[in-house]
C-alpha atoms as a PDB file:
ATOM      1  CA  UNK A   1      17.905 -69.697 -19.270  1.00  0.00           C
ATOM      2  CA  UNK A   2      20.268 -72.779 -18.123  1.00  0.00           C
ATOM      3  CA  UNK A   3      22.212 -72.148 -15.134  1.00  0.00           C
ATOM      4  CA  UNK A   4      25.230 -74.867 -13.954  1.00  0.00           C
ATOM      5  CA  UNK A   5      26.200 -74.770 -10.560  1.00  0.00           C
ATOM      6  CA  UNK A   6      29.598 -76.516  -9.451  1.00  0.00           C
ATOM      7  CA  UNK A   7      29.405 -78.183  -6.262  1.00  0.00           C
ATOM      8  CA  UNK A   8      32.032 -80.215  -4.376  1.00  0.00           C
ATOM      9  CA  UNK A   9      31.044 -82.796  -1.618  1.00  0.00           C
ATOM     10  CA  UNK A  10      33.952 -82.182   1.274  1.00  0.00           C
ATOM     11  CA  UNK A  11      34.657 -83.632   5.074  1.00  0.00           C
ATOM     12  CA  UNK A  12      32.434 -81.471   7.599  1.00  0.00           C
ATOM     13  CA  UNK A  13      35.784 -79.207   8.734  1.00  0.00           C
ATOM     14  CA  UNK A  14      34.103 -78.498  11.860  1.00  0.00           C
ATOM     15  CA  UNK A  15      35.408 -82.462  12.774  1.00  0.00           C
ATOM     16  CA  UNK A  16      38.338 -83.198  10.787  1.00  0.00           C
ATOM     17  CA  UNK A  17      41.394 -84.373  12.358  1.00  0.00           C
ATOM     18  CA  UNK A  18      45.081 -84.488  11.710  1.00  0.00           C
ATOM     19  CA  UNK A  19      46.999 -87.867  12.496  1.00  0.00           C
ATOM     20  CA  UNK A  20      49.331 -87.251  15.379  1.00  0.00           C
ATOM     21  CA  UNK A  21      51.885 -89.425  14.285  1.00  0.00           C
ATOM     22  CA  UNK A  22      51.897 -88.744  10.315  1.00  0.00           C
ATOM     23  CA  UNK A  23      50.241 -85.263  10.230  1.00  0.00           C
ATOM     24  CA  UNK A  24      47.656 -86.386   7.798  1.00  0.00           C
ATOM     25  CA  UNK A  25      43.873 -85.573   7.547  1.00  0.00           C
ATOM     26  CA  UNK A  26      42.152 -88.243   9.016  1.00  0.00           C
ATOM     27  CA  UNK A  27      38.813 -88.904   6.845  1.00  0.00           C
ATOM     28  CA  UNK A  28      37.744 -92.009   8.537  1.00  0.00           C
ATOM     29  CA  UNK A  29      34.377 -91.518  10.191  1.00  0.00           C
ATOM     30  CA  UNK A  30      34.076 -87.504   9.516  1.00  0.00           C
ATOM     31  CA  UNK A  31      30.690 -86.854   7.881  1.00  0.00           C
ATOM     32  CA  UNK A  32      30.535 -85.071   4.667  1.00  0.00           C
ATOM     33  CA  UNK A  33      28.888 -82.086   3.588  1.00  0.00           C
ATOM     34  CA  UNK A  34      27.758 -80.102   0.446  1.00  0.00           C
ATOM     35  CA  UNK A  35      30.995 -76.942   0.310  1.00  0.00           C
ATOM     36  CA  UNK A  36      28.920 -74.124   2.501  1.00  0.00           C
ATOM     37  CA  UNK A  37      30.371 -71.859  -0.435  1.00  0.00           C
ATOM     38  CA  UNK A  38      28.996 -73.780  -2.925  1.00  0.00           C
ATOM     39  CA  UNK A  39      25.497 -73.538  -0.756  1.00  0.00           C
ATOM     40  CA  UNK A  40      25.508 -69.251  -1.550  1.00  0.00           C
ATOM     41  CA  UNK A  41      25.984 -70.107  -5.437  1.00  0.00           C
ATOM     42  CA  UNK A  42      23.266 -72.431  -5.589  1.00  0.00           C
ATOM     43  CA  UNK A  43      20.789 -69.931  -3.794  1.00  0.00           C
ATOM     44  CA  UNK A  44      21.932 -67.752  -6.510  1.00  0.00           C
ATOM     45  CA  UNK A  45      21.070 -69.649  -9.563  1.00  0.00           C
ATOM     46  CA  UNK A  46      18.007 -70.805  -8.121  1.00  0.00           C
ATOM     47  CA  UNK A  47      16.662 -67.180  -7.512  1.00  0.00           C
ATOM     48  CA  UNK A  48      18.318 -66.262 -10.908  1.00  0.00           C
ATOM     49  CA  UNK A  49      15.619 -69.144 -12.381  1.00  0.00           C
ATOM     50  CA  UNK A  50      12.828 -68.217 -10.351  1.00  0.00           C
ATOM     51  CA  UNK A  51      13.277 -64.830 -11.978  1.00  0.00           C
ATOM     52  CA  UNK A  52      13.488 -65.322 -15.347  1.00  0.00           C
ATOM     53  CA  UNK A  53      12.952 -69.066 -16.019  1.00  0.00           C
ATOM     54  CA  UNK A  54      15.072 -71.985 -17.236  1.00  0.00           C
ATOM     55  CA  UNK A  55      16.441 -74.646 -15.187  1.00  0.00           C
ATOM     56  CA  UNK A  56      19.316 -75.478 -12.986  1.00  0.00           C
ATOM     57  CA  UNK A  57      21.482 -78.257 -13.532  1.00  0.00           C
ATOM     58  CA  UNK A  58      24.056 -79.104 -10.216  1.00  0.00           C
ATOM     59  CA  UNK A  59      27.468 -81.100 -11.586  1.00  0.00           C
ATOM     60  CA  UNK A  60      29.641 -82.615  -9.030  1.00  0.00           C
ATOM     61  CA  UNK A  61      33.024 -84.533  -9.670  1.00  0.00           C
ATOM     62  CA  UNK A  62      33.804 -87.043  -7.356  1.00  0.00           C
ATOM     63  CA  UNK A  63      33.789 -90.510  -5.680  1.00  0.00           C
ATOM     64  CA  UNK A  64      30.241 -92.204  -6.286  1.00  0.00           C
ATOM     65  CA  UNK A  65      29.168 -91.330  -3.059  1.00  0.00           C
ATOM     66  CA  UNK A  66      28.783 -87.774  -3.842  1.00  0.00           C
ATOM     67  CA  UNK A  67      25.271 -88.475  -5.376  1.00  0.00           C
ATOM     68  CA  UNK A  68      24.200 -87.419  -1.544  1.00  0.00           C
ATOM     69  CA  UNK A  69      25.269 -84.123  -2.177  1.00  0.00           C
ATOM     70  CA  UNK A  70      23.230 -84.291  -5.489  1.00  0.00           C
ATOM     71  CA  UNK A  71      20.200 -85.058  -4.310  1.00  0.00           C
ATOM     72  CA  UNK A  72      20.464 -82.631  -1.621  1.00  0.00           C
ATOM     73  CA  UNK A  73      21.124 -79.916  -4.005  1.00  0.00           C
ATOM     74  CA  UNK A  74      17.655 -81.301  -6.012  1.00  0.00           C
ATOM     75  CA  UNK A  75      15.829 -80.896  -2.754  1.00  0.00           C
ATOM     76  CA  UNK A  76      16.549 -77.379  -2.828  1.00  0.00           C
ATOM     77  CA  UNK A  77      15.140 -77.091  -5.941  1.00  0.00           C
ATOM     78  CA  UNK A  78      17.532 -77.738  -8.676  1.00  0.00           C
ATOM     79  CA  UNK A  79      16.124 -79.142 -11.764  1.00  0.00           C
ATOM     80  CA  UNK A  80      18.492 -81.914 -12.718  1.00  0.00           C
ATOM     81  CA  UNK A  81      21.897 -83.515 -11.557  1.00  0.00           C
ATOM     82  CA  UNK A  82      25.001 -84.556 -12.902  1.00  0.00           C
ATOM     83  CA  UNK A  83      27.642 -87.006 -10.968  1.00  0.00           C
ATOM     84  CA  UNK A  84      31.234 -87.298 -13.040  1.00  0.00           C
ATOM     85  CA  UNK A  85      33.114 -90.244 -11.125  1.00  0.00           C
ATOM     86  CA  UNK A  86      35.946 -92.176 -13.122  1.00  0.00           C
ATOM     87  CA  UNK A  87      39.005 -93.598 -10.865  1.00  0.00           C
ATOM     88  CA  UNK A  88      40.734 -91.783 -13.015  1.00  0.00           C
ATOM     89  CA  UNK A  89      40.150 -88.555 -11.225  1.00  0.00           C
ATOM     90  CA  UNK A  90      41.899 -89.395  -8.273  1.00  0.00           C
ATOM     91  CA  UNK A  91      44.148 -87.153  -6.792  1.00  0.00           C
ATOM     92  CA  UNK A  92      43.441 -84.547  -9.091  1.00  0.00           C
ATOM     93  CA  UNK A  93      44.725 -80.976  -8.143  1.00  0.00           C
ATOM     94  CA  UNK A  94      42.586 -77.552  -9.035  1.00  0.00           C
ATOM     95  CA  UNK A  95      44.249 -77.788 -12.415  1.00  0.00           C
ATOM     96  CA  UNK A  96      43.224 -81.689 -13.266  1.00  0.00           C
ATOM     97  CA  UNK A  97      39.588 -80.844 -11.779  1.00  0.00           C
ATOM     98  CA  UNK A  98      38.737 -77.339 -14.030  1.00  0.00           C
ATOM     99  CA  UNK A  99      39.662 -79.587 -16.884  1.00  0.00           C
ATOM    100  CA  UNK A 100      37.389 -82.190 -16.190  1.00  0.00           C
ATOM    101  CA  UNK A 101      34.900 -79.971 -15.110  1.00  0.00           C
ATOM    102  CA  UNK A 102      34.991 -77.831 -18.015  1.00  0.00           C
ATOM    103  CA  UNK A 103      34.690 -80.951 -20.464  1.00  0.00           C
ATOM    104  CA  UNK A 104      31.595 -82.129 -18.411  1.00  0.00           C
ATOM    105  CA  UNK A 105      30.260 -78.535 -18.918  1.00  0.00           C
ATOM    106  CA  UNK A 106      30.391 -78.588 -22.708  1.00  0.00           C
ATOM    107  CA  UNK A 107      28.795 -81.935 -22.347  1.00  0.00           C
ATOM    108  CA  UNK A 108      25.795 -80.752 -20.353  1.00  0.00           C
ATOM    109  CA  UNK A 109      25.212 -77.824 -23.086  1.00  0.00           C
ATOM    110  CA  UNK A 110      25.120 -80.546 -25.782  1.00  0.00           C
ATOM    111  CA  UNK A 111      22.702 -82.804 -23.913  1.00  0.00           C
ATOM    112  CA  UNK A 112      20.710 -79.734 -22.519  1.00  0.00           C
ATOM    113  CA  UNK A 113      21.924 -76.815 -23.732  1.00  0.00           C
ATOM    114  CA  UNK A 114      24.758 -74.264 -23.419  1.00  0.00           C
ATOM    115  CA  UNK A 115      24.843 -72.444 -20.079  1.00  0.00           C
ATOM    116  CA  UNK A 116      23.956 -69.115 -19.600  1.00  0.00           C
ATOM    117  CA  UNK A 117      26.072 -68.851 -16.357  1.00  0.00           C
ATOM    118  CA  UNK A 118      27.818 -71.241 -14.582  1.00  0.00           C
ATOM    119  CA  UNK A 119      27.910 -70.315 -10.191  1.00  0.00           C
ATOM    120  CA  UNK A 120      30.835 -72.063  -8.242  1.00  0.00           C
ATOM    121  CA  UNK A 121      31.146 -70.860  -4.591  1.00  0.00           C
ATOM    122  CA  UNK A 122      34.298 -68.430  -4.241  1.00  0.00           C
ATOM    123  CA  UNK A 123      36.095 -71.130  -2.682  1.00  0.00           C
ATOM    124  CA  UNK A 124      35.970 -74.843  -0.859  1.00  0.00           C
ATOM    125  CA  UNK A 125      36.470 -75.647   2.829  1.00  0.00           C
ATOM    126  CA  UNK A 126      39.084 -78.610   1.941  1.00  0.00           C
ATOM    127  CA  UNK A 127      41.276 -77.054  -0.091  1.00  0.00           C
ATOM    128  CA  UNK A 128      40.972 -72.401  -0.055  1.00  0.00           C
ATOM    129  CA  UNK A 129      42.712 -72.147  -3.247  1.00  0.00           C
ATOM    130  CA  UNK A 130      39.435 -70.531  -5.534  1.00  0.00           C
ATOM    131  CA  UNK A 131      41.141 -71.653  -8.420  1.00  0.00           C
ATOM    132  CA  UNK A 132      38.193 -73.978  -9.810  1.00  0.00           C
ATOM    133  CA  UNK A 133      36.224 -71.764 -10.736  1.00  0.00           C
ATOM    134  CA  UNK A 134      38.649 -69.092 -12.414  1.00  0.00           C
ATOM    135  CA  UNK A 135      40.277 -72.057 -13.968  1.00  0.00           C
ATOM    136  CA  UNK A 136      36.806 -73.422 -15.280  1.00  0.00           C
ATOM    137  CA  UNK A 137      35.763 -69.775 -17.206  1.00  0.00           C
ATOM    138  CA  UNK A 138      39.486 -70.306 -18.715  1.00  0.00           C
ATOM    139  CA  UNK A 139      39.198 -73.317 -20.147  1.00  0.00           C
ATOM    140  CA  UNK A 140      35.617 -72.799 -21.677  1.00  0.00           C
ATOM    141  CA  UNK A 141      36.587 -68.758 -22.588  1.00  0.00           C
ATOM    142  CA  UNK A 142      34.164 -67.300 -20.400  1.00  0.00           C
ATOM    143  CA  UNK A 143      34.110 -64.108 -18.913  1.00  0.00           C
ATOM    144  CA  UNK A 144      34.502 -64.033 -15.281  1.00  0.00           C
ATOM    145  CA  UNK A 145      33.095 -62.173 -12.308  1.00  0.00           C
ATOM    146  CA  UNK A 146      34.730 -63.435  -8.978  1.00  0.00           C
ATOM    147  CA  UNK A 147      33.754 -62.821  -5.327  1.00  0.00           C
ATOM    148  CA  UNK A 148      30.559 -61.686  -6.487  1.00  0.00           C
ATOM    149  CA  UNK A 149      28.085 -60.099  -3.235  1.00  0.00           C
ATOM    150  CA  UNK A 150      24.571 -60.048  -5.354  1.00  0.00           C
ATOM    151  CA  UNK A 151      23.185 -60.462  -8.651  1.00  0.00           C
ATOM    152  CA  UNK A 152      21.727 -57.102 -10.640  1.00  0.00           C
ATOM    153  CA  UNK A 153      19.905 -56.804 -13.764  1.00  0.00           C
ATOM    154  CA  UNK A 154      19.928 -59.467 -16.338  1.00  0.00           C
ATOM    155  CA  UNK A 155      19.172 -58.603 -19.730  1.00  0.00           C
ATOM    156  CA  UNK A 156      18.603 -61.695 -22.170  1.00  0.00           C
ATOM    157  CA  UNK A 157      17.988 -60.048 -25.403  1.00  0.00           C
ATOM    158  CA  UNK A 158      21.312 -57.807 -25.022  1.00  0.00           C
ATOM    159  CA  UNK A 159      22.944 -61.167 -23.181  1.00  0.00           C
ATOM    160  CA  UNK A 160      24.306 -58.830 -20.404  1.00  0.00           C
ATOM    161  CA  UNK A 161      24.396 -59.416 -16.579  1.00  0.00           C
ATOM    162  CA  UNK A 162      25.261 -57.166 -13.678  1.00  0.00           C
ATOM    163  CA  UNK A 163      26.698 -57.879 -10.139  1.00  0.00           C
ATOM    164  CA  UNK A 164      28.133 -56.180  -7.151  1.00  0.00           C
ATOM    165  CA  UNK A 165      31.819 -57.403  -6.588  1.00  0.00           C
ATOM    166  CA  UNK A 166      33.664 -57.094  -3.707  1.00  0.00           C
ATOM    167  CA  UNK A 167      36.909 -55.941  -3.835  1.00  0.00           C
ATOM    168  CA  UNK A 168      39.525 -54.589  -1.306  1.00  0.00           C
ATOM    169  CA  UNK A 169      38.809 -50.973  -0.566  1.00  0.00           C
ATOM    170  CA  UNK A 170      34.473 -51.686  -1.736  1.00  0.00           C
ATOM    171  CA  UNK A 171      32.392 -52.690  -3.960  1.00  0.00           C
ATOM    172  CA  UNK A 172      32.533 -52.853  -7.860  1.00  0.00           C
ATOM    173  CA  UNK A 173      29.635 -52.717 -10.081  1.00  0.00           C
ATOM    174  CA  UNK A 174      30.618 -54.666 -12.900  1.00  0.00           C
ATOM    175  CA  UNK A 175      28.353 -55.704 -16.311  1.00  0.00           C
ATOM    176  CA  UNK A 176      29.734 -58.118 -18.791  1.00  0.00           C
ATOM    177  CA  UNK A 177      28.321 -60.201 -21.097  1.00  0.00           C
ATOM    178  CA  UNK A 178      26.565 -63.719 -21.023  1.00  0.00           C
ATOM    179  CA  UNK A 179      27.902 -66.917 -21.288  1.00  0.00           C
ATOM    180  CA  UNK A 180      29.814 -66.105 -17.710  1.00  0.00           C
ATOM    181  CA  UNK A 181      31.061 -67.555 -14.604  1.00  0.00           C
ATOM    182  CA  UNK A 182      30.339 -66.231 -11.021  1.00  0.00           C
ATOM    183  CA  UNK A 183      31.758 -67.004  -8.075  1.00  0.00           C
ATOM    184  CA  UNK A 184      30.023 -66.193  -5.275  1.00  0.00           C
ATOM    185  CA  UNK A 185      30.470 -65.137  -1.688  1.00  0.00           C
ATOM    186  CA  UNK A 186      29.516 -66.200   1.646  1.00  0.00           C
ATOM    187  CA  UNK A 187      26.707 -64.320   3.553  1.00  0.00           C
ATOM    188  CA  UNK A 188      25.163 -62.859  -0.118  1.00  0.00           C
ATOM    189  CA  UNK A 189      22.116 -65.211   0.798  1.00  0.00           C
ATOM    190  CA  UNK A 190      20.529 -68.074   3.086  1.00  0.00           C
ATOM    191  CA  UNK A 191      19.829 -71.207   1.093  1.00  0.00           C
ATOM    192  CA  UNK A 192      15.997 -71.615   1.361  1.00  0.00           C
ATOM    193  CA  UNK A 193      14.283 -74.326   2.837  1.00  0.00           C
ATOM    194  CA  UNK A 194      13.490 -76.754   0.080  1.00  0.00           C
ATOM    195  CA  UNK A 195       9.637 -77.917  -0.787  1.00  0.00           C
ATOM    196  CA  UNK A 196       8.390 -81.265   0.373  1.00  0.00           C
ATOM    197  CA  UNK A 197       7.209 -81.954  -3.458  1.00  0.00           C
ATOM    198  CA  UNK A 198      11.129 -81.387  -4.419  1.00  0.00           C
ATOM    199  CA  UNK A 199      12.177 -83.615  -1.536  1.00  0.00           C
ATOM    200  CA  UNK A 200      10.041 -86.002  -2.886  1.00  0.00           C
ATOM    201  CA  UNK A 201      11.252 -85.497  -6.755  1.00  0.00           C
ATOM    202  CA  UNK A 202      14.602 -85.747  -5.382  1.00  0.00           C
ATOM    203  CA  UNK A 203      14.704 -89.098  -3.287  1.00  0.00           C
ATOM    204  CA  UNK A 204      13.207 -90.968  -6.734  1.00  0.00           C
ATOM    205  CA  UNK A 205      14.949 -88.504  -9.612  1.00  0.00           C
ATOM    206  CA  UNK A 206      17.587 -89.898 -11.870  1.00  0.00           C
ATOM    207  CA  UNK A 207      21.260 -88.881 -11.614  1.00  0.00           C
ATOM    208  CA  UNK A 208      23.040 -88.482 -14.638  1.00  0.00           C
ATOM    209  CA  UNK A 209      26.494 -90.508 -14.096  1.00  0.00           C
ATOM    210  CA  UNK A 210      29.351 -89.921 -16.554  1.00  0.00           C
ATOM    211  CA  UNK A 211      32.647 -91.764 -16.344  1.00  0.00           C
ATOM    212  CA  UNK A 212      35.636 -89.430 -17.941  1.00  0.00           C
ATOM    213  CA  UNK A 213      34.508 -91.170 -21.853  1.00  0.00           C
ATOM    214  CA  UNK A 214      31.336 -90.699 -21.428  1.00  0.00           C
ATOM    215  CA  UNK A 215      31.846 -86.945 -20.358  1.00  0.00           C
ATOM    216  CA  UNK A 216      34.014 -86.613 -23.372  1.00  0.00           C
ATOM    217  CA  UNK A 217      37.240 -86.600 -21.889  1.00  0.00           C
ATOM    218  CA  UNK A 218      40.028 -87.893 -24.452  1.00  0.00           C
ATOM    219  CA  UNK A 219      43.083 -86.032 -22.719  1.00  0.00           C
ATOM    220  CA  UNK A 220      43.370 -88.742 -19.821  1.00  0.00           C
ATOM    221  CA  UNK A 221      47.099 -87.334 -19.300  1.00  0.00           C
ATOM    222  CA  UNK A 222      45.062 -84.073 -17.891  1.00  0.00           C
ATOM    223  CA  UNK A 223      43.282 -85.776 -15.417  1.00  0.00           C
ATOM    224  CA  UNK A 224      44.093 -87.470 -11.959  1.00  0.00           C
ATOM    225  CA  UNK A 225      47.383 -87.289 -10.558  1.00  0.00           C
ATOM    226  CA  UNK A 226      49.544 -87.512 -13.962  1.00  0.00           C
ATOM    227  CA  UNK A 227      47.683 -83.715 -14.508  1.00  0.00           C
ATOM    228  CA  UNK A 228      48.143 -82.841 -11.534  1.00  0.00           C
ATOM    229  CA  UNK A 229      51.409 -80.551 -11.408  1.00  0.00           C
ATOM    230  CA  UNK A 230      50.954 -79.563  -7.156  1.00  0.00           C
ATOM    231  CA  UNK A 231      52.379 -81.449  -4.669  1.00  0.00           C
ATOM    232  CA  UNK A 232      51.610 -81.511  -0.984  1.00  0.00           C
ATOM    233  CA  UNK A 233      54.699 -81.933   0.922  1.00  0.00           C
ATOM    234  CA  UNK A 234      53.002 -81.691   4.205  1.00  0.00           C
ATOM    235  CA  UNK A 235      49.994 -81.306   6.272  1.00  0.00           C
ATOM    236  CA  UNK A 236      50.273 -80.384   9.977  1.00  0.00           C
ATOM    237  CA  UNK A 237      48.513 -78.869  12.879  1.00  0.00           C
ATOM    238  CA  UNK A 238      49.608 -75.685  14.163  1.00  0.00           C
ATOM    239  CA  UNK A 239      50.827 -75.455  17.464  1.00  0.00           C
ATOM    240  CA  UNK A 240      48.537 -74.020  20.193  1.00  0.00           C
ATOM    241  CA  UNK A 241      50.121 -71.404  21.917  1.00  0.00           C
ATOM    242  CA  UNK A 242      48.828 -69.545  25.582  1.00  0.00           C
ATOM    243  CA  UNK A 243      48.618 -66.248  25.382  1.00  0.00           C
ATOM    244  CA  UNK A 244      47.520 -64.395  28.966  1.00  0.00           C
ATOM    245  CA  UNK A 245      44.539 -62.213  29.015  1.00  0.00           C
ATOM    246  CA  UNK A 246      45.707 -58.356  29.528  1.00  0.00           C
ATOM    247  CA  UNK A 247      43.228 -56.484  31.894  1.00  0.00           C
ATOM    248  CA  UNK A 248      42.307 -52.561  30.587  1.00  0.00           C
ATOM    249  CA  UNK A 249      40.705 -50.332  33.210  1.00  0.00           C
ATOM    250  CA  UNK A 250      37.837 -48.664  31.624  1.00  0.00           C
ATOM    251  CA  UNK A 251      36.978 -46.668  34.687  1.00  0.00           C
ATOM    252  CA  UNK A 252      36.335 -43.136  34.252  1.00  0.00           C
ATOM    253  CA  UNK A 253      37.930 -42.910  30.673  1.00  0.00           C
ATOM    254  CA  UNK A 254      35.981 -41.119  27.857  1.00  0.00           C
ATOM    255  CA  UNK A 255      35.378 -42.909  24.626  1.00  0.00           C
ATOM    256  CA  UNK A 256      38.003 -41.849  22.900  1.00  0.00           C
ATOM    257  CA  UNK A 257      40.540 -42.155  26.072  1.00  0.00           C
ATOM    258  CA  UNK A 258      39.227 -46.182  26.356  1.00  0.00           C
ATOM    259  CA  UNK A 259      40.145 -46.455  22.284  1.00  0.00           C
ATOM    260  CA  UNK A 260      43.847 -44.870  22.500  1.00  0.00           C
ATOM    261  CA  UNK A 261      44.038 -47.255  25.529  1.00  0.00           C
ATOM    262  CA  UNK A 262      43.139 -50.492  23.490  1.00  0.00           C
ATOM    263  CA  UNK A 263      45.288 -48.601  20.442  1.00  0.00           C
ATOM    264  CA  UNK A 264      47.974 -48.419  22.867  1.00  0.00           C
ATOM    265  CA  UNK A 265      48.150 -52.021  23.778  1.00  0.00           C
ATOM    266  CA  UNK A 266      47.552 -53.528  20.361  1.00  0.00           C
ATOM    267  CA  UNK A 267      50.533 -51.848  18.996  1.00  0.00           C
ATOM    268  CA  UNK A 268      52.633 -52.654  21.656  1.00  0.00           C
ATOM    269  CA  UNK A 269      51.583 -56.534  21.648  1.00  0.00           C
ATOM    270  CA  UNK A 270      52.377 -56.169  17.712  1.00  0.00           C
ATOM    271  CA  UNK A 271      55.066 -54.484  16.931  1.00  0.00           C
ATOM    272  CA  UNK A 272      54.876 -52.713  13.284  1.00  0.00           C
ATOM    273  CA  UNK A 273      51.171 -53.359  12.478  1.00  0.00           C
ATOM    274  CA  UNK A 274      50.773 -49.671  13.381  1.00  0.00           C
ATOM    275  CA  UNK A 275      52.926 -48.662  10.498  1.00  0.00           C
ATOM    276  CA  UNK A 276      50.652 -51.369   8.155  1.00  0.00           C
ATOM    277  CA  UNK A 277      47.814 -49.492   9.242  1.00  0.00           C
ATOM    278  CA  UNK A 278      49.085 -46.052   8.035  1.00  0.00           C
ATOM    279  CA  UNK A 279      50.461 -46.595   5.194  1.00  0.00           C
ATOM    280  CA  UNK A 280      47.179 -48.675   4.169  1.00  0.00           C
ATOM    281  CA  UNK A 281      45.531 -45.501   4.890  1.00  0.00           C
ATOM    282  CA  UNK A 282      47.910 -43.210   3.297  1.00  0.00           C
ATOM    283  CA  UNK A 283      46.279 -45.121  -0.133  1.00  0.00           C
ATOM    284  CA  UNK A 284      43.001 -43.305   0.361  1.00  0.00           C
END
C-alpha cells in the first residue's frame, strides 16, 4: 500500500506578530513548525502502514528550508520524503498550491507508485481555508472523505476504505472506494514518539528535491502568483476589548435554578442567540 501525506511547514502561531504600523505578519525571527493538522494525518498513514504494509511518502511544497519539516516527519517514521521548491511558487494561493501539489503527486506514483490514499490535515494554522486538500482529490479525480475522526476497515482486494466523519449534528460512517483523499481532524490521534533507529535514518536519508520541471509542471501560468486568483487586501489585529466579570450567586440554588440563572444572563448579554438556539433545535 503507498500512502502520501501533504504537509506544510508554517510560523509557530503561538508567536506570530502583526506589524503595528502596516498590519502585516511579521515572520522575522518566529520559529517554524510542521502544521499540528498535518501532525493527526501523518499518525494516520503511519498506523494505516503498520497495519497493512507499504510505505509512506511525506511531500511538502515550499521554500528550501522546509526539508526540516521533512526530516522530522522521517523521524516519525515515514519511509521517504519529497521537497517541491521552485521560486516560481511564490505567493501561490490554495488554488496555485493543489495544482502543484497534485502534479508532484502523479509524479511520486510514477517514480514509486500510485497512491492508495493521500492524508492532508483538515486544515493549516497560517491560512484556515481547507481548500488544499479538497482541491488536491479534484484535480487528480479522487474521491474524497473530509474531516475524517478515525480510520475503519480497509479492504485491498475490493479497494474499499471506511471512516467515521464528522459532520454537524454527528458522525457519518462513510465507505468509498480506493484511490482517495482524507482529511483528517485534530484530536483523532497523538503522533507517536519516533524510534531512535528512524532518527538516525532520518538525519543521513536523502530528500527527493523537485523544482516545478522536474515535478512535471508545464502550466507555469498555474503556479505562483500569476495562478493565484485571491487577493489579500488586509491583515490586521483585532481590537482587544474589556469586558467586566458578572458575579452569579450560587448560594442555596438547586441545579437546575443555578442553570436558568447562567441561561438568564447569557441571553441577556446576547441578545437573539436564544432564538439561534431554538430554532437549531427545532431541526431535530
Amino acid at each position: 500500500m503507498h500512502i502520501v501525506v501533504c504537509i506544510k511547514q508554517v510560523p509557530d502561531s503561538a508567536q506570530i506578530r502583526v506589524h503595528p504600523v502596516h498590519n502585516t505578519i511579521m515572520r522575522q525571527g518566529v520559529p517554524t513548525i510542521i502544521n499540528p493538522y498535518d501532525l493527526f494525518a501523518l499518525e494516520e498513514a503511519l498506523r494505516l502502514r503498520d497495519r497493512l504494509g507499504g510505505a509512506v511518502t511525506v511531500l511538502t511544497m515550499g521554500p528550501p528550508m522546509a526539508e526540516d519539516s521533512l526530516r522530522k516527519a522521517l523521524t516519525f517514521g515515514a519511509d521517504r520524503a519529497v521537497l517541491l521548491t521552485d521560486r516560481f511558487f511564490a505567493g501561490s494561493d490554495t488554488l496555485a498550491t493543489s495544482y502543484a501539489l497534485s502534479m508532484a503527486i502523479q509524479k511520486i506514483g510514477e517514480s514509486w507508485g500510485t497512491p492508495d490514499v493521500v492524508f492532508t490535515g483538515k486544515q493549516t494554522i497560517d491560512g484556515d481555508t481547507a481548500q488544499v486538500g479538497p482541491g488536491i482529490a479534484r484535480r487528480l479525480g479522487l474521491n474524497q472523505l473530509t474531516y475524517v475522526s478515525a480510520i475503519g476497515a480497509v479492504d485491498l482486494a475490493a479497494r474499499t476504505i471506511e471512516v467515521s466523519r464528522r459532520a454537524e449534528g454527528g458522525v457519518q460512517e462513510l465507505a468509498t472506494r480506493l484511490p482517495a483523499l482524507i482529511t483528517v481532524l485534530e484530536g483523532t490521534s497523538e503522533i507517536r514518539r519516533g524510534r531512535l533507529a528512524d532518527a538516525l535514518r532520518a538525519a543521513r536519508a536523502e530528500v527527493t528535491v523537485w523544482n516545478a520541471a522536474q515535478a512535471g509542471i508545464t502550466e507555469m501560468t498555474k503556479c505562483g502568483l500569476r495562478g493565484s486568483p485571491t487577493v489579500v487586501k488586509n491583515v490586521f489585529a483585532p481590537k482587544g476589548r474589556a469586558t467586566k466579570a458578572s458575579l452569579l450567586d450560587t448560594r442555596e440554588k438547586t441545579p437546575g435554578e443555578l442553570a436558568e440563572a447562567m441561561m438568564a444572563r447569557i441571553f441577556d448579554a446576547l441578545p437573539g442567540i436564544e432564538g439561534d438556539l431554538l430554532a437549531h433545535a427545532a431541526q431535530y
